[in-house]
PDB file of N, CA and C in Angstrom:
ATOM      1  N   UNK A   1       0.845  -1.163   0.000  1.00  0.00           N
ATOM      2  CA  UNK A   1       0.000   0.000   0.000  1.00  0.00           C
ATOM      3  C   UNK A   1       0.901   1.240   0.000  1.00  0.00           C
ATOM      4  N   UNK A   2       0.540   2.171  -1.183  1.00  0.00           N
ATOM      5  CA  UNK A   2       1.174   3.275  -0.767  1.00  0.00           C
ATOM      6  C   UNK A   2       0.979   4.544   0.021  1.00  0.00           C
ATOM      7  N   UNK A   3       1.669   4.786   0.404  1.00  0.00           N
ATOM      8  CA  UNK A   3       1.540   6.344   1.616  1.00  0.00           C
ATOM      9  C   UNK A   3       1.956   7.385   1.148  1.00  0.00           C
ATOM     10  N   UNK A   4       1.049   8.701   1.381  1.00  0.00           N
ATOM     11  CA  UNK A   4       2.115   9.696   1.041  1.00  0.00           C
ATOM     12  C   UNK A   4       2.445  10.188   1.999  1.00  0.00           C
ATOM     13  N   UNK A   5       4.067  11.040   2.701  1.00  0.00           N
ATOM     14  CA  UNK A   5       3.902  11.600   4.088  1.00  0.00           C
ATOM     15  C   UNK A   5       3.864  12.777   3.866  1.00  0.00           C
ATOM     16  N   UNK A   6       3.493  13.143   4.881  1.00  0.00           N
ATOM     17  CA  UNK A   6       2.612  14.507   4.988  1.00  0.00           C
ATOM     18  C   UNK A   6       3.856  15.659   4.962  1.00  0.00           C
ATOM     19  N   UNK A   7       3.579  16.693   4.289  1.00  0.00           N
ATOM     20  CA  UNK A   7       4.263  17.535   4.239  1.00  0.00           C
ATOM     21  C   UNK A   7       4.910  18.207   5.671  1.00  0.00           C
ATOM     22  N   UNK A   8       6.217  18.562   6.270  1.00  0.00           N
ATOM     23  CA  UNK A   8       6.373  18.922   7.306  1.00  0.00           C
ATOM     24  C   UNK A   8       7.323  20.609   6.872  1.00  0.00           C
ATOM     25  N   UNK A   9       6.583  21.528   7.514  1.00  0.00           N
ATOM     26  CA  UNK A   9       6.948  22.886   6.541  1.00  0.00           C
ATOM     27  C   UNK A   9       7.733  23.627   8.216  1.00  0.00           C
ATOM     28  N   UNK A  10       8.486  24.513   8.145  1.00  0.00           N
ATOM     29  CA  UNK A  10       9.355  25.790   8.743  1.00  0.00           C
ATOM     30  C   UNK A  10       8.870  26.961   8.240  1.00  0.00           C
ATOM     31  N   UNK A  11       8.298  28.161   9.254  1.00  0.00           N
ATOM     32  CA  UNK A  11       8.579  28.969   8.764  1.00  0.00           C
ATOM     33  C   UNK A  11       8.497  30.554   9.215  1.00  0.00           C
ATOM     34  N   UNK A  12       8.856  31.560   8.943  1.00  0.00           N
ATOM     35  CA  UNK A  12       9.871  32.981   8.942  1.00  0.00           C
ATOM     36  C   UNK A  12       8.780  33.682   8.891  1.00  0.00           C
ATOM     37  N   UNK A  13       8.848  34.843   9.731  1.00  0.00           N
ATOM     38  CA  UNK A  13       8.240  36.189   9.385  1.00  0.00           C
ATOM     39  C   UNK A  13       8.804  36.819   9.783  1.00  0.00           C
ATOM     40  N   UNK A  14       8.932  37.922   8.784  1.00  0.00           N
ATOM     41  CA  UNK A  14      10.226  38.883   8.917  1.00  0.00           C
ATOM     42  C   UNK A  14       9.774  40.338   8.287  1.00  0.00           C
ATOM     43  N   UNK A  15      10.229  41.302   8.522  1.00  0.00           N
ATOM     44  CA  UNK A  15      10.415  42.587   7.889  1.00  0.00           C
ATOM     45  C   UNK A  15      11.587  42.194   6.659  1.00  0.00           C
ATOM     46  N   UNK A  16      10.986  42.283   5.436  1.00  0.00           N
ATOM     47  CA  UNK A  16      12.233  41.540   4.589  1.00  0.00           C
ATOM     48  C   UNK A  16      12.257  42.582   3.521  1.00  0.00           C
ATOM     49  N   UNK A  17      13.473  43.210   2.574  1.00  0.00           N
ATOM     50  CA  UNK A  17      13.763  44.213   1.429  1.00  0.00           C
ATOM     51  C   UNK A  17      13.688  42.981   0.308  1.00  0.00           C
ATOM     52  N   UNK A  18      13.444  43.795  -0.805  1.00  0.00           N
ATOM     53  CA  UNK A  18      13.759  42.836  -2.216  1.00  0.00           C
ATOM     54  C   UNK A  18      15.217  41.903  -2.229  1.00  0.00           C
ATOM     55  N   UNK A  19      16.347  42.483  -1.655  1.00  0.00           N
ATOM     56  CA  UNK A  19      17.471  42.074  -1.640  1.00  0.00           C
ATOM     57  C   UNK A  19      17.049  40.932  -0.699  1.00  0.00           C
ATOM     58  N   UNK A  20      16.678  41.207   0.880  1.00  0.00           N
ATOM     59  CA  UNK A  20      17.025  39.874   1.986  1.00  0.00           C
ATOM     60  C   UNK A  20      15.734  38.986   1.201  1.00  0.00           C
ATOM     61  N   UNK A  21      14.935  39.231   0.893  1.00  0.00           N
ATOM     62  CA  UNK A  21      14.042  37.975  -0.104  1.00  0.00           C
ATOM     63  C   UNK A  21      14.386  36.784  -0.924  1.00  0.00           C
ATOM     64  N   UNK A  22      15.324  37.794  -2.159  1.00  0.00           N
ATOM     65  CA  UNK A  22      16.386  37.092  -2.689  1.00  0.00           C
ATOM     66  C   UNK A  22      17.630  36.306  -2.188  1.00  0.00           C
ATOM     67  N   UNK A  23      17.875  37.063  -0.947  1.00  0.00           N
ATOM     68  CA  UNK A  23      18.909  35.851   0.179  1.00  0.00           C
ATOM     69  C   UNK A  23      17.741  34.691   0.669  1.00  0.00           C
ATOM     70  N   UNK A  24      16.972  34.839   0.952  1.00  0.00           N
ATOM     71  CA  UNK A  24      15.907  33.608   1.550  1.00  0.00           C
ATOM     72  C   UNK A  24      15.924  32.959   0.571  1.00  0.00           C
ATOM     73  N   UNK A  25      15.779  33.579  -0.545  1.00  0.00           N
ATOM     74  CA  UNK A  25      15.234  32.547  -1.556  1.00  0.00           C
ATOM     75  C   UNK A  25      16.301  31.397  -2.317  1.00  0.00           C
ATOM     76  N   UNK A  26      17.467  32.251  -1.853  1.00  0.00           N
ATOM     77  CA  UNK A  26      18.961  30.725  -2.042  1.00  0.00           C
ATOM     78  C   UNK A  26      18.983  30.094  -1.129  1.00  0.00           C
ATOM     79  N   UNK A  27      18.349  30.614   0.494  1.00  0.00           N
ATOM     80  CA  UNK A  27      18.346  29.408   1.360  1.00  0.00           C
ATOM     81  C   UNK A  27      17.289  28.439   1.319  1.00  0.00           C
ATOM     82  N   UNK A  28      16.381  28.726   0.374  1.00  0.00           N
ATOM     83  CA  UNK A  28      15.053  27.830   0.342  1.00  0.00           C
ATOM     84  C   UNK A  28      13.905  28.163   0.752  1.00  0.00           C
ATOM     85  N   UNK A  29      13.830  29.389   1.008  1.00  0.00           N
ATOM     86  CA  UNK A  29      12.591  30.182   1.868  1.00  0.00           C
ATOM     87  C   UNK A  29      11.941  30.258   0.378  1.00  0.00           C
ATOM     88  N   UNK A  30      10.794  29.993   0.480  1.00  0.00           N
ATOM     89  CA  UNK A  30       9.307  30.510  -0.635  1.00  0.00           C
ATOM     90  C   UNK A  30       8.658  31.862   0.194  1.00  0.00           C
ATOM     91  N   UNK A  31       8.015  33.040  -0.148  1.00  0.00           N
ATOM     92  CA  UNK A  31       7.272  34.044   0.401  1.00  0.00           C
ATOM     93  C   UNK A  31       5.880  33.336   0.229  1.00  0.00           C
ATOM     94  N   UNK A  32       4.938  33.199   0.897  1.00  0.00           N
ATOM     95  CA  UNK A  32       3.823  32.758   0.989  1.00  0.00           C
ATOM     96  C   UNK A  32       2.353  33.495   1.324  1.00  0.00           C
ATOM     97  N   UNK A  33       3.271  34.471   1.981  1.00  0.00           N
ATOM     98  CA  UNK A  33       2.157  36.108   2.365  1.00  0.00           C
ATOM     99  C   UNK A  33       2.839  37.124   2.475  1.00  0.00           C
ATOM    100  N   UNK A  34       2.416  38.522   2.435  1.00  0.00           N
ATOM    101  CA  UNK A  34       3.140  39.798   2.880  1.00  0.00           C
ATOM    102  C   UNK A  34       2.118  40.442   3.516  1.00  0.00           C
ATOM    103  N   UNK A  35       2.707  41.519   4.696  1.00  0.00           N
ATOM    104  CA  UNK A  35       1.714  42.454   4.962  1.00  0.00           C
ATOM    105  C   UNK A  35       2.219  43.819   4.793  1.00  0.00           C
ATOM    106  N   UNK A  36       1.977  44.527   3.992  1.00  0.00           N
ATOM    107  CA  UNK A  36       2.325  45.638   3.286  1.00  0.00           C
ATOM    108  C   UNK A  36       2.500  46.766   3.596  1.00  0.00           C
ATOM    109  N   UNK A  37       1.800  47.151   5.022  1.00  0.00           N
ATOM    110  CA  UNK A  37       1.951  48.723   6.028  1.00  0.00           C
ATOM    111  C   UNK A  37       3.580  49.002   6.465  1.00  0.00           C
ATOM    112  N   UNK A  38       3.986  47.973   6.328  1.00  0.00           N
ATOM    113  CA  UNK A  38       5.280  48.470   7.082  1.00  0.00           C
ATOM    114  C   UNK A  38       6.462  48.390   5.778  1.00  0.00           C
ATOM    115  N   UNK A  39       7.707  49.399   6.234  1.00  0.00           N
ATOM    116  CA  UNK A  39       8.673  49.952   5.473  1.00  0.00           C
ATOM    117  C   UNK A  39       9.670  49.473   5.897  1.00  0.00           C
ATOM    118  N   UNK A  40      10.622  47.979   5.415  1.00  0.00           N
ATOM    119  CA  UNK A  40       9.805  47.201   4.651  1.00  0.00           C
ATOM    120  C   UNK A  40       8.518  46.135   5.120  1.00  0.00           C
ATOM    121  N   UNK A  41       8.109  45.900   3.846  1.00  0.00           N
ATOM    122  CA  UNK A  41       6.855  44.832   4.460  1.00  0.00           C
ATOM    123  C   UNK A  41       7.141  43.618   4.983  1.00  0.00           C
ATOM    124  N   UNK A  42       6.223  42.833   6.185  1.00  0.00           N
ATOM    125  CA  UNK A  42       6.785  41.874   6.686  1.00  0.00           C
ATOM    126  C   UNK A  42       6.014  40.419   5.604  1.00  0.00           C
ATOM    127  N   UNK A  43       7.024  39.578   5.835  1.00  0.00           N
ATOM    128  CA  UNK A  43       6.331  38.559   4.868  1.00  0.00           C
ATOM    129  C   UNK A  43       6.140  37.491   5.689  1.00  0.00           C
ATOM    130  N   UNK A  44       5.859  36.323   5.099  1.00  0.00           N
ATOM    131  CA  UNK A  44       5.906  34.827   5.535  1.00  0.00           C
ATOM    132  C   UNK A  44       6.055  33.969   4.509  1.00  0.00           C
ATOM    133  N   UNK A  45       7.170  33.323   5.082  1.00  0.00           N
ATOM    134  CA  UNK A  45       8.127  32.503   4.090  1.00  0.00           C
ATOM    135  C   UNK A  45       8.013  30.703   4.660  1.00  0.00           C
ATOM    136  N   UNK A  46       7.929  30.075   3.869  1.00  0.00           N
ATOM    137  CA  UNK A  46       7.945  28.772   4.666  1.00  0.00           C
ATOM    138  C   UNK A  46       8.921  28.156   3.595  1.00  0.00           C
ATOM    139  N   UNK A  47       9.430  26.978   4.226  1.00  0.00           N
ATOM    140  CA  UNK A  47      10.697  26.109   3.510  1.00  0.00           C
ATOM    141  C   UNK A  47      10.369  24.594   4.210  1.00  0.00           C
ATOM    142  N   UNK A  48      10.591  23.661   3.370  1.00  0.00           N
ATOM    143  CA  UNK A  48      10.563  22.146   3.996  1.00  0.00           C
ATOM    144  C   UNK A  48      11.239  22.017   4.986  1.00  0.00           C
ATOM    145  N   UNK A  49      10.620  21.652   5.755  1.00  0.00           N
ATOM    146  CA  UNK A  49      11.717  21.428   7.460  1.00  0.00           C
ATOM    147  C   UNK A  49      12.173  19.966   6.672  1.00  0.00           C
ATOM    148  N   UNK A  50      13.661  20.000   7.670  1.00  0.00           N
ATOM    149  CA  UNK A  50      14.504  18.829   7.567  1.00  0.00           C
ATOM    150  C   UNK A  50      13.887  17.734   8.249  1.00  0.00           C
ATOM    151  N   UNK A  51      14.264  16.579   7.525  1.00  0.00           N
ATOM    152  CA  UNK A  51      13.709  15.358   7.988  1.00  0.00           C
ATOM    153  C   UNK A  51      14.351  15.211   9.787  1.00  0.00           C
ATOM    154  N   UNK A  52      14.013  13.712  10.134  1.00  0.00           N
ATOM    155  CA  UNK A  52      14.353  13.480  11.128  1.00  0.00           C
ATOM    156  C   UNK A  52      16.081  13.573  10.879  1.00  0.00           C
ATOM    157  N   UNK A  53      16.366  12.759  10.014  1.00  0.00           N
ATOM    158  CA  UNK A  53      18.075  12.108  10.228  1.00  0.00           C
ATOM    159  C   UNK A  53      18.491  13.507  10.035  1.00  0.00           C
ATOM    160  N   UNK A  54      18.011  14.496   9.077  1.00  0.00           N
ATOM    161  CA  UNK A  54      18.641  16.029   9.135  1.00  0.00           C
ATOM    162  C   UNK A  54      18.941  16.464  10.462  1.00  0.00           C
ATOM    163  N   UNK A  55      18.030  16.283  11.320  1.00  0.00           N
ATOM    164  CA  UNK A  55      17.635  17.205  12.079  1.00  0.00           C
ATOM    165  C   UNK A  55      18.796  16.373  12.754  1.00  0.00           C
ATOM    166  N   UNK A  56      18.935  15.565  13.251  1.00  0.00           N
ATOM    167  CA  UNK A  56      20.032  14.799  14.017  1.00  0.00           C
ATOM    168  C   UNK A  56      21.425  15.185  13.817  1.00  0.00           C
ATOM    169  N   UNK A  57      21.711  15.371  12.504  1.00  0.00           N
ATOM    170  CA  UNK A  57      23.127  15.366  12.016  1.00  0.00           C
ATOM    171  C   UNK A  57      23.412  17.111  12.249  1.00  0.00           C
ATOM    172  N   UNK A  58      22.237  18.013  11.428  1.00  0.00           N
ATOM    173  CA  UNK A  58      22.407  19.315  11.887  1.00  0.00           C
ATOM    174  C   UNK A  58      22.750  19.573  13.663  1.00  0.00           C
ATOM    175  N   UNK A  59      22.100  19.020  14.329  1.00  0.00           N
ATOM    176  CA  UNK A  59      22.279  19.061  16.001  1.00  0.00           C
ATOM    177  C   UNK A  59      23.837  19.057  16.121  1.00  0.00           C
ATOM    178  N   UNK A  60      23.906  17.316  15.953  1.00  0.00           N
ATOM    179  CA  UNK A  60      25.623  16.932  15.999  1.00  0.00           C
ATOM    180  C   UNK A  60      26.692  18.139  15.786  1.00  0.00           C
ATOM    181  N   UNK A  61      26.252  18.500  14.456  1.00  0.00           N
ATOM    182  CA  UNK A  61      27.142  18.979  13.814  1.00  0.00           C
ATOM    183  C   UNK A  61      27.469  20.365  14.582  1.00  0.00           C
ATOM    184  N   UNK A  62      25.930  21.157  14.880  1.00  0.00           N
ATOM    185  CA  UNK A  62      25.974  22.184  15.598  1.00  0.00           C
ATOM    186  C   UNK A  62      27.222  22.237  17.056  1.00  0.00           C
ATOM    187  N   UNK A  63      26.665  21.220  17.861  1.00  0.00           N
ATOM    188  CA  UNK A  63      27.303  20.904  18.719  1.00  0.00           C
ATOM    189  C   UNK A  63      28.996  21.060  19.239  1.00  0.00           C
ATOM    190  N   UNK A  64      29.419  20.125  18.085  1.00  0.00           N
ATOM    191  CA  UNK A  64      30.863  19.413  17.028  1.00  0.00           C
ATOM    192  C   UNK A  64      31.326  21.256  17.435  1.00  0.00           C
ATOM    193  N   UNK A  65      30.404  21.844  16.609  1.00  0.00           N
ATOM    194  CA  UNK A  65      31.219  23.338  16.262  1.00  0.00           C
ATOM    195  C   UNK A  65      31.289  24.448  17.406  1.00  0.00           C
ATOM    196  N   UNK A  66      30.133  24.325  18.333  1.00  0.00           N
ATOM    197  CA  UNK A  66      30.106  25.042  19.309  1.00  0.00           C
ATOM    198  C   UNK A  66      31.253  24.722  20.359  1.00  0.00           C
ATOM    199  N   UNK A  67      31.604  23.594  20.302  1.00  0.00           N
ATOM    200  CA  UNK A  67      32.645  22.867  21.278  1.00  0.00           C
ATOM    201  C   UNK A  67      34.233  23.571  20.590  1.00  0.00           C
ATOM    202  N   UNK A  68      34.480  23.911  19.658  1.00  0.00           N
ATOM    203  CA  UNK A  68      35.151  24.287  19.296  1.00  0.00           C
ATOM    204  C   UNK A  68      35.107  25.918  18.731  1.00  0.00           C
ATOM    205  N   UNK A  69      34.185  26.497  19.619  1.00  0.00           N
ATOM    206  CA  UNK A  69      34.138  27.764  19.470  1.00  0.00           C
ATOM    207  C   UNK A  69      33.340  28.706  18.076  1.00  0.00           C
ATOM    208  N   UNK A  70      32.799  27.589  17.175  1.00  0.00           N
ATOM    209  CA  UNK A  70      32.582  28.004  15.668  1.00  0.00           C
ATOM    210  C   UNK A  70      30.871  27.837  16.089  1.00  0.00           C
ATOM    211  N   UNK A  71      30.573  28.842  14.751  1.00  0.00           N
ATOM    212  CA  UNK A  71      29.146  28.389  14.437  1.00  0.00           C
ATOM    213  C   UNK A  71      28.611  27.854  12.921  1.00  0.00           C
ATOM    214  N   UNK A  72      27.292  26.999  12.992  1.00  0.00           N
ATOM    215  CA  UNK A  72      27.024  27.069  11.876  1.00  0.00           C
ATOM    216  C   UNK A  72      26.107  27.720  10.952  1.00  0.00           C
ATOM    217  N   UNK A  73      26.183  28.239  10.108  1.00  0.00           N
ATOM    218  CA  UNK A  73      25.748  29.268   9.497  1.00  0.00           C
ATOM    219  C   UNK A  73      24.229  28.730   8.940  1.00  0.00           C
ATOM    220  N   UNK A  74      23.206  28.911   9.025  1.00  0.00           N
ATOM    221  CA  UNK A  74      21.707  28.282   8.865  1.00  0.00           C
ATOM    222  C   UNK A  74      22.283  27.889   7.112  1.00  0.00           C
ATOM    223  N   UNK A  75      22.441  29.111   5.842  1.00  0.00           N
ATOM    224  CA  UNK A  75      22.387  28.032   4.651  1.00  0.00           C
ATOM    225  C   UNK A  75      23.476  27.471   4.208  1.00  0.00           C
ATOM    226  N   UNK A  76      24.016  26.664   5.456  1.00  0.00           N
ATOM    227  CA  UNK A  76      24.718  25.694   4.911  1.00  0.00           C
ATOM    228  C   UNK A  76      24.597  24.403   5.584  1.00  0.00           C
ATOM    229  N   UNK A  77      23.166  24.077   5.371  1.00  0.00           N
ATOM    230  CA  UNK A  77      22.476  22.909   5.599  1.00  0.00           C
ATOM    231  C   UNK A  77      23.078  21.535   4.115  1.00  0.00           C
TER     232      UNK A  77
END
């Protein structure tokens, strides 16, 4: 039988410029809404959250680097 799994989504609201949009949008952020009163407007961006084993290895890895004084930079998943 097949399954489909259910979509599991992340996501951002931010005061964002045309430029930081275009940075979201190499990290994987989609804009999904804006609200337009404010200078700049705030949006909402959602991106596929990482699976489980992601989420594990991102931790590790986080960890790995904090122990050694470093961080990791969110798009370099």
């Amino acid at each position: 039988m097949a399954t489909d799994a259910v979509p599991h989504w992340e996501y951002l609201i931010r005061a964002a410029t045309a430029d930081d949009l275009a940075a979201l949008g190499r990290e994987g952020w989609e804009a999904v809404s804006v609200v337009a009163p404010g200078d700049p407007p705030t949006w909402c961006c959602k991106r596929p959250a990482p699976s489980f084993r992601e989420r594990v290895t991102l931790d590790q890895k986080r960890r790995v680097y904090a122990e050694r004084g470093l961080t990791v930079a969110e798009h370099q998943r």
